[in-house]
Protein backbone atom coordinates (compact mmCIF):
# COMPACT_ATOMS: atom_id res chain seq x y z
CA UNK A 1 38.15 -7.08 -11.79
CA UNK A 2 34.62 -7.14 -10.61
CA UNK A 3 32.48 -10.50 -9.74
CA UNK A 4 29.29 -12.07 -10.48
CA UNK A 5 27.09 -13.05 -8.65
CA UNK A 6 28.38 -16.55 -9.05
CA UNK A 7 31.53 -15.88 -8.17
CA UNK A 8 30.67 -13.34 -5.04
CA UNK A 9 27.88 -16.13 -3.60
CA UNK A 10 31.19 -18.37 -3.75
CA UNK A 11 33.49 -16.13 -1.89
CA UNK A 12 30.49 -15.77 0.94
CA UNK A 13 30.57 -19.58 1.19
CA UNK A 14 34.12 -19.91 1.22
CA UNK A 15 35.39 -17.13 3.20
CA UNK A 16 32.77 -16.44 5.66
CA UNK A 17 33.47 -17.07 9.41
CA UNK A 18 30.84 -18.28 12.52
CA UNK A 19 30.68 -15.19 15.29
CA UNK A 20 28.81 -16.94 17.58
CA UNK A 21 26.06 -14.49 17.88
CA UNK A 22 22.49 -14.24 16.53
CA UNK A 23 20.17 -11.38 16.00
CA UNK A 24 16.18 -11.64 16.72
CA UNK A 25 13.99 -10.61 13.78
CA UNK A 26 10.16 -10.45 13.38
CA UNK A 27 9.35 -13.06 10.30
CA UNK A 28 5.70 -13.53 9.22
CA UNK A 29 4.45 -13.07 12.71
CA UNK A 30 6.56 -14.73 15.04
CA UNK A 31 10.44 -14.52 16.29
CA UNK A 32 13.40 -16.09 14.66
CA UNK A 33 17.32 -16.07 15.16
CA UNK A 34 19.65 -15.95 12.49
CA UNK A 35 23.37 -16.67 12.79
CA UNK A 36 25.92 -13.54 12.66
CA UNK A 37 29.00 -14.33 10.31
CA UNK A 38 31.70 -12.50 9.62
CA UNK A 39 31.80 -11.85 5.62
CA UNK A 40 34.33 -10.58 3.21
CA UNK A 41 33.21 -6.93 1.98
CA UNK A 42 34.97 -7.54 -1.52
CA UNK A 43 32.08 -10.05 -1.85
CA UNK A 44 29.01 -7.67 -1.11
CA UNK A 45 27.45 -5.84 -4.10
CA UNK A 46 25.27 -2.56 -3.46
CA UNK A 47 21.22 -2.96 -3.87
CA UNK A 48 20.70 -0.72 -6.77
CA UNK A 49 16.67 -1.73 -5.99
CA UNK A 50 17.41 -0.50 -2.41
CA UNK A 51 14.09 1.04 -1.16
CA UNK A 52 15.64 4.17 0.81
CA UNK A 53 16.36 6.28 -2.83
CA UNK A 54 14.12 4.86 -5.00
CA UNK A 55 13.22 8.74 -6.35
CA UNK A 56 16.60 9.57 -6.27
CA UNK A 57 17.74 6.60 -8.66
CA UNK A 58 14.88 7.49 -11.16
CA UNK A 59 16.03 11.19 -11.52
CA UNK A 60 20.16 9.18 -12.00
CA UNK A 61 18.58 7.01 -14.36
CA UNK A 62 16.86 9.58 -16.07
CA UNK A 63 19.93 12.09 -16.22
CA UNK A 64 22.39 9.57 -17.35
CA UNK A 65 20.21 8.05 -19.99
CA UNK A 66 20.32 3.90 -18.54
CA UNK A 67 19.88 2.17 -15.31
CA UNK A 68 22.07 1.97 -12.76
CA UNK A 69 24.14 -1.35 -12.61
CA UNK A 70 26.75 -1.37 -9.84
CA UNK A 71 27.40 -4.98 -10.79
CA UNK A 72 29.01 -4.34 -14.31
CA UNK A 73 29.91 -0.51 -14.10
CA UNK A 74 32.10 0.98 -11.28
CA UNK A 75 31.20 4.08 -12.08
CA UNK A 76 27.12 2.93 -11.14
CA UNK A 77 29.00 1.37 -7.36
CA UNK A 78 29.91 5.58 -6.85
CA UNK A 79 26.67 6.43 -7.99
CA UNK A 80 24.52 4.53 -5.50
CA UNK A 81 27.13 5.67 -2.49
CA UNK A 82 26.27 9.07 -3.69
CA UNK A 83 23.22 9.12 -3.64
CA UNK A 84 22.95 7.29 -0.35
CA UNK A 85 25.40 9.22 1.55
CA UNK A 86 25.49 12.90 -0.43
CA UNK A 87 22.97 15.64 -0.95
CA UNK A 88 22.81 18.08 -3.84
CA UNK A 89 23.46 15.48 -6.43
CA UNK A 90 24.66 16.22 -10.27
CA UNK A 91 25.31 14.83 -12.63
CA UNK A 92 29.21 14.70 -13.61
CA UNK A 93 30.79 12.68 -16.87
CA UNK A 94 29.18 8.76 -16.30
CA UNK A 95 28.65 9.59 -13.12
CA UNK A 96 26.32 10.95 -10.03
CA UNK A 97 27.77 13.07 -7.38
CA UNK A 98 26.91 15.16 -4.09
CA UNK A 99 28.24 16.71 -1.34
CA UNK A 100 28.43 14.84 1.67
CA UNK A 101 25.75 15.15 4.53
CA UNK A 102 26.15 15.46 7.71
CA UNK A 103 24.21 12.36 8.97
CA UNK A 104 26.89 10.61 6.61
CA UNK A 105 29.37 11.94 8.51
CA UNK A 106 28.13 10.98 11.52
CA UNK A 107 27.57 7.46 10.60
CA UNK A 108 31.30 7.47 9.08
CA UNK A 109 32.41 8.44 12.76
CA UNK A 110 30.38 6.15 14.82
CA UNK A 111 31.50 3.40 12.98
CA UNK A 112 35.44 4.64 13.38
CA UNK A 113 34.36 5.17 17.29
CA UNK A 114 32.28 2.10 18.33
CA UNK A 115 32.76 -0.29 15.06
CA UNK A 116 29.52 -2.03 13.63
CA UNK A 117 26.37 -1.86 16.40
CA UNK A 118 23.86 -4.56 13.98
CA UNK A 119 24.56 -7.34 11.25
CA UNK A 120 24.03 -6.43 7.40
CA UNK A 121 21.28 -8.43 6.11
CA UNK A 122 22.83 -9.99 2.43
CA UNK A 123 21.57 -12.69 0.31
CA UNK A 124 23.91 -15.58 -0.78
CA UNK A 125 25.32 -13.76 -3.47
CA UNK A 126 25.99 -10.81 -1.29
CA UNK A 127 23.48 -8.36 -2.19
CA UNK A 128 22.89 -6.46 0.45
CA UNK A 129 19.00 -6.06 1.71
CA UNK A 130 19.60 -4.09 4.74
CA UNK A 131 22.93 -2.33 5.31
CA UNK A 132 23.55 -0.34 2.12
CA UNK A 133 24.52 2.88 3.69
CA UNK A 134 26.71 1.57 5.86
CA UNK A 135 28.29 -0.38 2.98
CA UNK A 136 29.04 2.37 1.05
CA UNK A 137 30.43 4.15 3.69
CA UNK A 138 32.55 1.36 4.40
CA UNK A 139 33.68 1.70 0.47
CA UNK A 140 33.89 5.05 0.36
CA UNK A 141 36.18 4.84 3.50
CA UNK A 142 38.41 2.16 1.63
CA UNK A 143 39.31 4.18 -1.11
CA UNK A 144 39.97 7.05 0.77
CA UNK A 145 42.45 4.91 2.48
CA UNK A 146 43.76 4.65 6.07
CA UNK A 147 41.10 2.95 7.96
CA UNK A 148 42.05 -0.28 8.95
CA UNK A 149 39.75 -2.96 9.92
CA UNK A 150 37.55 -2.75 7.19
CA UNK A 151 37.76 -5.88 5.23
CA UNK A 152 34.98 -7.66 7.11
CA UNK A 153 31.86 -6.81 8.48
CA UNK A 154 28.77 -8.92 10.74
CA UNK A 155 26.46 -10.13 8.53
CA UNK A 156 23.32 -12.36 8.53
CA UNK A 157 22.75 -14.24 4.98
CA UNK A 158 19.30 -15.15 4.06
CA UNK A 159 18.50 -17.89 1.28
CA UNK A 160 15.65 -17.54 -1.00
CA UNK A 161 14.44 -20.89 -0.10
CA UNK A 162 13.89 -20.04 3.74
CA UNK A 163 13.20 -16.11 3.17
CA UNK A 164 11.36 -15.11 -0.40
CA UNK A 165 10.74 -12.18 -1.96
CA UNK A 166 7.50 -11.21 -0.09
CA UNK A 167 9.01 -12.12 3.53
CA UNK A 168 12.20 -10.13 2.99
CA UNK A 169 9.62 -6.95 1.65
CA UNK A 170 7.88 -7.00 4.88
CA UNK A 171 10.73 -7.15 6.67
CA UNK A 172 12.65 -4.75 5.29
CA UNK A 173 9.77 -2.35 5.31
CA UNK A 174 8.93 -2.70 9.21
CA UNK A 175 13.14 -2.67 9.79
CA UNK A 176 13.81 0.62 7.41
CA UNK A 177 10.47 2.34 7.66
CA UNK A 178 11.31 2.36 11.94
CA UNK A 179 12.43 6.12 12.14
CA UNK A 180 13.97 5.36 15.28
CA UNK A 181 17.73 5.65 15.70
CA UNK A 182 17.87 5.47 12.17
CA UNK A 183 18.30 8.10 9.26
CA UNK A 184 14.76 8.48 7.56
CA UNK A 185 13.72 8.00 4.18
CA UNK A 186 13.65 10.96 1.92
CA UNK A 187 10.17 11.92 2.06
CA UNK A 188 9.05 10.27 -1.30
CA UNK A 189 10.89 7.22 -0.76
CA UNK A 190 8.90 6.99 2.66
CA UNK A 191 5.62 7.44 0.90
CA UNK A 192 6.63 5.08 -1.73
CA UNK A 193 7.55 2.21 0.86
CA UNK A 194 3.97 2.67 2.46
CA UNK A 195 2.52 2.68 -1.00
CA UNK A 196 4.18 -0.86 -1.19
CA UNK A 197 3.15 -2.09 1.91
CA UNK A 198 -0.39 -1.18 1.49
CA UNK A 199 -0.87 -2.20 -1.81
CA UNK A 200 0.93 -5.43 -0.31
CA UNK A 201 -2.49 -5.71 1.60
CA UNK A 202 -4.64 -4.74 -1.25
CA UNK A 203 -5.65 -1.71 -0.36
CA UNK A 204 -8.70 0.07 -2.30
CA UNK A 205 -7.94 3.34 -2.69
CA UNK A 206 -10.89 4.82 -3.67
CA UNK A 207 -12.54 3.06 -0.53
CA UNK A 208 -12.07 5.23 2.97
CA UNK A 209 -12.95 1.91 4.47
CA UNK A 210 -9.94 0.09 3.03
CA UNK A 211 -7.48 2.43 2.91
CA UNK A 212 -8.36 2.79 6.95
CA UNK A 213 -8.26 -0.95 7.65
CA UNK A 214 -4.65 -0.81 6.31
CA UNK A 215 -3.67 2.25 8.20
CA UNK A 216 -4.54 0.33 11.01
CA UNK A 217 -2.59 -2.70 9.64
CA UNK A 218 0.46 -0.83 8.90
CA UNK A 219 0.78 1.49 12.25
CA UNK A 220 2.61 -0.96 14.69
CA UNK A 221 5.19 -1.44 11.22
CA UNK A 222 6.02 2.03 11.24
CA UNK A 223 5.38 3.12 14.96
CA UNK A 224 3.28 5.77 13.73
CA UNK A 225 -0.66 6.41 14.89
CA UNK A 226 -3.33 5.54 12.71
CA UNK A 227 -4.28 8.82 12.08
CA UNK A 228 -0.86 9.58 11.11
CA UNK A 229 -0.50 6.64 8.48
CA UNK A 230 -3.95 7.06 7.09
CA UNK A 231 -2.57 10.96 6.79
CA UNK A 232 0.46 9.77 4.80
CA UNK A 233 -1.26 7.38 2.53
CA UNK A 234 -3.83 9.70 1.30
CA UNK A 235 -0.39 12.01 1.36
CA UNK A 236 0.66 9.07 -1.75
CA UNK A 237 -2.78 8.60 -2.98
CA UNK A 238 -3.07 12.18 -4.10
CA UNK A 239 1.11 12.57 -5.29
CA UNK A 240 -0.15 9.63 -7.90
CA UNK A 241 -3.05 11.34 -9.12
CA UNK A 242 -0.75 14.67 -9.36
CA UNK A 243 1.67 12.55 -11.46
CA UNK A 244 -1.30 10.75 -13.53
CA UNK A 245 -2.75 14.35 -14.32
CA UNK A 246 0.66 15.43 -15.13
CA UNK A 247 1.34 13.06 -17.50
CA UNK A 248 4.02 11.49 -15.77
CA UNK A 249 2.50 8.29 -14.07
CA UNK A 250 5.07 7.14 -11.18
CA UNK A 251 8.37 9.81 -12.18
CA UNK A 252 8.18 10.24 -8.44
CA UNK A 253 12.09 11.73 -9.07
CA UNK A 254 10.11 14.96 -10.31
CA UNK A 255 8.27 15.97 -7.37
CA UNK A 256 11.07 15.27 -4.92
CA UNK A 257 10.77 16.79 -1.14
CA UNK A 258 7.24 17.77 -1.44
CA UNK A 259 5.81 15.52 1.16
CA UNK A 260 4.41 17.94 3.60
CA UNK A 261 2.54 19.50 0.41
CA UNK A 262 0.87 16.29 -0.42
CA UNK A 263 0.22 15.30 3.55
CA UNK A 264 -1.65 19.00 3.78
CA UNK A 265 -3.99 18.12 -0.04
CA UNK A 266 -4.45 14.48 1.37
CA UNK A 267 -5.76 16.19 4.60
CA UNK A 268 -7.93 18.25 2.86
CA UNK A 269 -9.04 15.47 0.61
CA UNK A 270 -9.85 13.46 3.42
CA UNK A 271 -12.91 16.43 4.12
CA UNK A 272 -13.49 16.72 0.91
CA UNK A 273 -14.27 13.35 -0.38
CA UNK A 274 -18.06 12.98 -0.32
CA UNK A 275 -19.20 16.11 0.89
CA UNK A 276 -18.66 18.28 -2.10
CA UNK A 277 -18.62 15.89 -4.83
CA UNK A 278 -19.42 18.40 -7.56
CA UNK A 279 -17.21 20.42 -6.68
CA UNK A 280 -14.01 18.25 -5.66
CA UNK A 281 -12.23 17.86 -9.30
CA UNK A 282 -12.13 22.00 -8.99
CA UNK A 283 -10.71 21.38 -5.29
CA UNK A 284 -8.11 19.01 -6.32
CA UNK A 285 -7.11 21.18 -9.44
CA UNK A 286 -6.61 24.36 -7.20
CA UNK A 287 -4.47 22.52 -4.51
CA UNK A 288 -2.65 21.18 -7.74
CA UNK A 289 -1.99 24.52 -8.90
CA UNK A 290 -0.53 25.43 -5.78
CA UNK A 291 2.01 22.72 -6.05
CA UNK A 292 2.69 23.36 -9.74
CA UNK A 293 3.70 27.13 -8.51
CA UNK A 294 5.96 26.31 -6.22
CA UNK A 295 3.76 27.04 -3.04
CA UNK A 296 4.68 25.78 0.00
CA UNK A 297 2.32 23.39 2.69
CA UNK A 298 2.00 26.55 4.99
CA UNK A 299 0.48 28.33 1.62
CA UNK A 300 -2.18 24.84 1.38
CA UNK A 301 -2.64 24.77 4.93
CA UNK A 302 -3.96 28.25 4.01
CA UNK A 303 -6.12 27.73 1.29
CA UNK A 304 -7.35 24.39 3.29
CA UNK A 305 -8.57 27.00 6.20
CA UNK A 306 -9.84 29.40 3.98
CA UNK A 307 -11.97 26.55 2.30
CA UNK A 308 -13.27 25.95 5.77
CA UNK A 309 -14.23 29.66 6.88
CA UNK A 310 -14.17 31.75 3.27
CA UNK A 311 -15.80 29.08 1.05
CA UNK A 312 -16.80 32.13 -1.35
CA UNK A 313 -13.40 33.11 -1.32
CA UNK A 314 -11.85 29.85 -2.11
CA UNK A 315 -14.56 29.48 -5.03
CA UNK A 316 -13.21 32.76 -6.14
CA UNK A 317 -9.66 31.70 -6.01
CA UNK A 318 -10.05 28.73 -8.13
CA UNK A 319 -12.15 30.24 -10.79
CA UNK A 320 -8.79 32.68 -11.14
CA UNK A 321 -6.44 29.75 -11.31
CA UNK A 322 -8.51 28.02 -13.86
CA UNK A 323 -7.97 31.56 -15.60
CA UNK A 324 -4.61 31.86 -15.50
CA UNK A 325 -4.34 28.14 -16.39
CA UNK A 326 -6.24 28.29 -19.30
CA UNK A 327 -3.50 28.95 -22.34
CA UNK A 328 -1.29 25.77 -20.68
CA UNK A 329 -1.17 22.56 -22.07
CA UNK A 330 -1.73 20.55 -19.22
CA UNK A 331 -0.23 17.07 -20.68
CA UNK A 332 3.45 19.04 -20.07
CA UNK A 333 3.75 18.09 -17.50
CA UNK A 334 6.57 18.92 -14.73
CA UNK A 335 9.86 18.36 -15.42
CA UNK A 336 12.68 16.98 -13.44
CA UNK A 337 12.94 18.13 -9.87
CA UNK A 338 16.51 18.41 -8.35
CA UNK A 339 16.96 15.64 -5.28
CA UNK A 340 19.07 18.42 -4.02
CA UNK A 341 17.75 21.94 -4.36
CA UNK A 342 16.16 23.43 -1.37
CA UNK A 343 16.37 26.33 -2.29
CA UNK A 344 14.10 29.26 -4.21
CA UNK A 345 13.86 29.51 -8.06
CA UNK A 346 15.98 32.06 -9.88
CA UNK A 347 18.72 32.87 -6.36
CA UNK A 348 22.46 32.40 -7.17
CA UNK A 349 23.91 30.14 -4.08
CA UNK A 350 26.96 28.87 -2.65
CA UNK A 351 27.84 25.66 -0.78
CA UNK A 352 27.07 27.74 2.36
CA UNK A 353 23.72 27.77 0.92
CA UNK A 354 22.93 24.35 0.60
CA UNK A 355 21.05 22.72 3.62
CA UNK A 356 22.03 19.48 4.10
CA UNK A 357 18.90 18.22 5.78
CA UNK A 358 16.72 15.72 3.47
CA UNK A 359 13.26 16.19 5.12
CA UNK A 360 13.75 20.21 3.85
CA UNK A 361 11.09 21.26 2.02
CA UNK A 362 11.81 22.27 -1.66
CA UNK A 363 10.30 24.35 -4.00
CA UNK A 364 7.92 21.79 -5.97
CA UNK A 365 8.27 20.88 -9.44
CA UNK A 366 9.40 22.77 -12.50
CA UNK A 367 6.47 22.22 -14.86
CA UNK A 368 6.98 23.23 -18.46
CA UNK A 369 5.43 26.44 -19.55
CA UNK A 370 3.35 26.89 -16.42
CA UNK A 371 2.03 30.17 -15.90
CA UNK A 372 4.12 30.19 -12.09
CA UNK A 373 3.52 33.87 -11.63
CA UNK A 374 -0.31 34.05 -12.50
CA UNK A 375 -1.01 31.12 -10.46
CA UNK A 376 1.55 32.47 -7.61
CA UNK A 377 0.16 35.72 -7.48
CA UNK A 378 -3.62 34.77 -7.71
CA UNK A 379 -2.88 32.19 -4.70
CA UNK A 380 -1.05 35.13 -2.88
CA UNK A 381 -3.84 37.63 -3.09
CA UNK A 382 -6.00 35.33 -2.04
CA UNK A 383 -4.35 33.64 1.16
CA UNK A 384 -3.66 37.63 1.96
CA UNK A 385 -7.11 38.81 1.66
CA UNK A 386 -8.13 35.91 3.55
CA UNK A 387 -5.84 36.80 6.41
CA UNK A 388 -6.90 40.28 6.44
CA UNK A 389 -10.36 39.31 6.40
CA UNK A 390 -9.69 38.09 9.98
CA UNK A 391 -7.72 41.55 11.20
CA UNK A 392 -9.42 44.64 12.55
CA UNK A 393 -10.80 47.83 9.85
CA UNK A 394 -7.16 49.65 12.11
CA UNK A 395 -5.12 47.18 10.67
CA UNK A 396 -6.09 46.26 7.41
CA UNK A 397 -6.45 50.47 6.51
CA UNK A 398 -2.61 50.46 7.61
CA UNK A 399 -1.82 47.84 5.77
CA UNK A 400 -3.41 49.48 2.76
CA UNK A 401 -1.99 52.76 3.56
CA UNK A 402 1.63 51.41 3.92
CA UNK A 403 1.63 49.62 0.43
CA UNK A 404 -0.17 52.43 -1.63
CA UNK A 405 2.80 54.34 -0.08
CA UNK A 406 5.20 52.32 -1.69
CA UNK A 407 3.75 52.56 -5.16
CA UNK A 408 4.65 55.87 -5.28
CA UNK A 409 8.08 56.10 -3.92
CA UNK A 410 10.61 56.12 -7.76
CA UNK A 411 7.50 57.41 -9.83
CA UNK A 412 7.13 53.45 -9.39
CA UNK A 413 3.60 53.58 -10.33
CA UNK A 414 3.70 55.59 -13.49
CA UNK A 415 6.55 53.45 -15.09
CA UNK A 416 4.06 49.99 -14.12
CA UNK A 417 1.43 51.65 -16.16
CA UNK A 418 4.12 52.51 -19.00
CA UNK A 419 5.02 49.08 -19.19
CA UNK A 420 4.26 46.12 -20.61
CA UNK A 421 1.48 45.13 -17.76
CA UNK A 422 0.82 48.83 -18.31
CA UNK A 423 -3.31 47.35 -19.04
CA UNK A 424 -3.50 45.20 -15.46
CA UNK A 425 -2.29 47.87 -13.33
CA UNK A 426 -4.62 50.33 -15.17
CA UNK A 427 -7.23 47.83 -14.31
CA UNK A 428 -6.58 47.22 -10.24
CA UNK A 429 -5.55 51.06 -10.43
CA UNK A 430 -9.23 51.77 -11.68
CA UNK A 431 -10.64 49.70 -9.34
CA UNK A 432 -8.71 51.27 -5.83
CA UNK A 433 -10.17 54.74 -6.90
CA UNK A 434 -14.01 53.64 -7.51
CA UNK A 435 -13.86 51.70 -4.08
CA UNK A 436 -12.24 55.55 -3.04
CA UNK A 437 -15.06 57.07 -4.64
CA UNK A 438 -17.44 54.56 -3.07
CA UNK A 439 -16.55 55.28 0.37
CA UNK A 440 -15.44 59.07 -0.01
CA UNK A 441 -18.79 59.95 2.43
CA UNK A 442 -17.19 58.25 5.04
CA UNK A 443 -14.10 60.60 5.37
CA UNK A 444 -16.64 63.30 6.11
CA UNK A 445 -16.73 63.96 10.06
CA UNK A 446 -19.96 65.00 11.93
CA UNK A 447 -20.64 68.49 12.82
């Protein structure tokens, strides 16, 4: 039979045991102790508002049609563990589930090995604040069955009345948001607890001055540079406006593992802003495209150097995505990301497949309807004619050599022009033998 919170606050109070020990914690600038008790796990419920998957419950909720509510649905208690401690999540029956990681794994045998190294932090009525992994491993370990010493754990329990809301935020931001010894957020989960944080300290975002001031604010918090924070909040700024344009105003679930795409746009934004501001809707739009394709950060790391030393080319570049974009309906939108797929679009895998490492990059967003290939290919031309741009006449005339070769290796060439883009390859066909033409006098030699 599961609790309430009335009934769990009472089993803290009644059952909970003095250690002996406190534990030091920053609190609104200054130091504090807190006593360590000893607390009865059947009493602790599972934050299903915890911070660390925040993206991850959106795309549950969304798949399973309701919120999650580990107090009143057992099924919701798996759920949360899953997502906490598992990677390539599904959905299954009433119920989300995953394959465990290894950093789960870990944690499950360090515990086993050296027992609990830090106190959860709960409220009265046991929710837990801080600790929620290790709580559901703890679970997960008790139904599995034959670990012993897992009835109690080291807790600190913080009232409402001498910790509120806005405290315990801060807190739990500077404490989770450390990356040392700890396992880190999922990328968007990250971004979305330095969102909090800085709107926390009203930040402007539209104002380089502000959104500065609170980099330099929030730096110490997460041990991170300023540069580095200011990168990853312009990294945020520009994921909402991808979602607003999209849409889909704060579904963060569908652009899951796509931070280091965002950090390399909110790095070129950063240049951008006030320089070119005729021309930095176009900007923003192209860099959206590439995320929309499924382009990775090396790809807009790319097309942010190209923008740098090929401005012409660049130009050209987005006047062909705004081409090939033309015929979509832009208020599609993506559509649900997988928390778990690192891997390409369209590949048949196996568990040996799977990566198990969060911070992976995936591949971006399915978007509804989105010309992928158009956009892919234009962005691919592009970023290669850029990089040949920089090689020697030797190399790129290999180059060129080496993939006209190709074309004609299985009559490849006339079955293209048979077939249904029979029209396009006419057209870049037609174009290879006029630059031919063009530059046939140079083939002659000198007497």
């Amino acid at each position: 039979m599961r609790s309430n919170s009335a009934e769990r606050a009472h089993i803290i109070a009644e059952e909970k045991t003095a250690t002996g020990n406190k534990v030091r914690l920053w609190v609104q600038d200054e130091w504090r102790n807190f006593d360590v008790y000893r607390v009865p796990v059947e009493g602790l419920l599972l934050n299903a508002d915890n911070r660390r998957f925040r993206a991850e419950r959106m795309w549950a909720e969304e798949h399973l049609g309701r919120p999650l509510d580990p107090e009143n649905t057992p099924t919701d208690e798996l759920s949360i563990e899953s997502l906490l401690l598992d990677t390539s999540h599904r959905v299954e029956g009433d119920q989300v589930v995953g394959k465990p990681t290894g950093s789960s794994e870990s944690l499950k045998n360090d515990w086993l090995r050296r027992k609990q190294e830090s106190p959860l932090w709960i409220r009265p009525d046991g929710t837990v604040r801080n600790g929620n992994r290790r709580l559901s491993m703890i679970k997960r370990l008790q139904r599995e069955g034959g670990a012993t010493g897992l009835a109690r754990v080291d807790a600190i329990i913080l009232p409402l009345s001498e910790i509120n809301e806005a405290t315990l935020l801060e807190m739990e931001q500077r404490e989770q948001l450390t990356e040392n010894f700890k396992v880190r957020y999922n990328d968007i989960d990250y971004l979305l607890a330095l969102r909090e944080a800085a709107e926390n300290r009203e930040v402007e975002w539209f104002d380089r001055d502000s959104v500065e001031a609170v980099a330099g604010a929030l730096q110490t918090m997460v041990e991170k540079s300023k540069g580095e924070v200011l990168r990853d909040l312009y990294a945020v700024k520009y994921m909402d406006i991808f979602l607003e344009d999209s849409g889909q105003v704060g579904e963060y679930h569908r652009v899951l593992k796509t931070l280091e795409r965002f950090r390399d746009i909110g790095r070129m934004m950063l240049q951008i802003e006030g320089q070119y501001p005729l021309e930095e809707e176009k900007i923003l739009q192209t860099l959206f495209a590439a995320v929309r394709s499924g382009k990775s950060h090396l790809d807009i790391r790319d097309m942010r150097t190209m923008f740098k030393q090929d401005k012409r080319r660049f130009d050209r570049l987005s006047e062909s995505v705004a081409e090939a974009e033309s015929g979509w309906e832009l208020s599609a939108g993506p559509s649900l990301s997988n928390p778990g797929s690192s891997t390409p679009r369209n590949r048949e895998v196996s568990d040996d497949d799977i990566e198990e490492d969060s911070d992976e990059e995936g591949p971006g967003p399915e978007v509804v309807d989105y010309p992928t290939n158009q956009v892919a290919s234009a962005i691919d031309l592009a970023i290669d004619g850029f990089a040949a741009s920089q090689d020697d006449v030797v190399q790129v005339l290999h180059e060129v050599c080496n993939r006209l070769e190709v074309l004609g290796e299985r009559a490849r060439l006339g079955a293209a022009l048979a077939g249904d883009e029979g029209a396009e390859v006419r057209k870049s066909l037609k174009q290879i033998v006029e630059w031919a033409d063009c530059n046939r006098h140079l083939t002659a030699t000198e007497d």
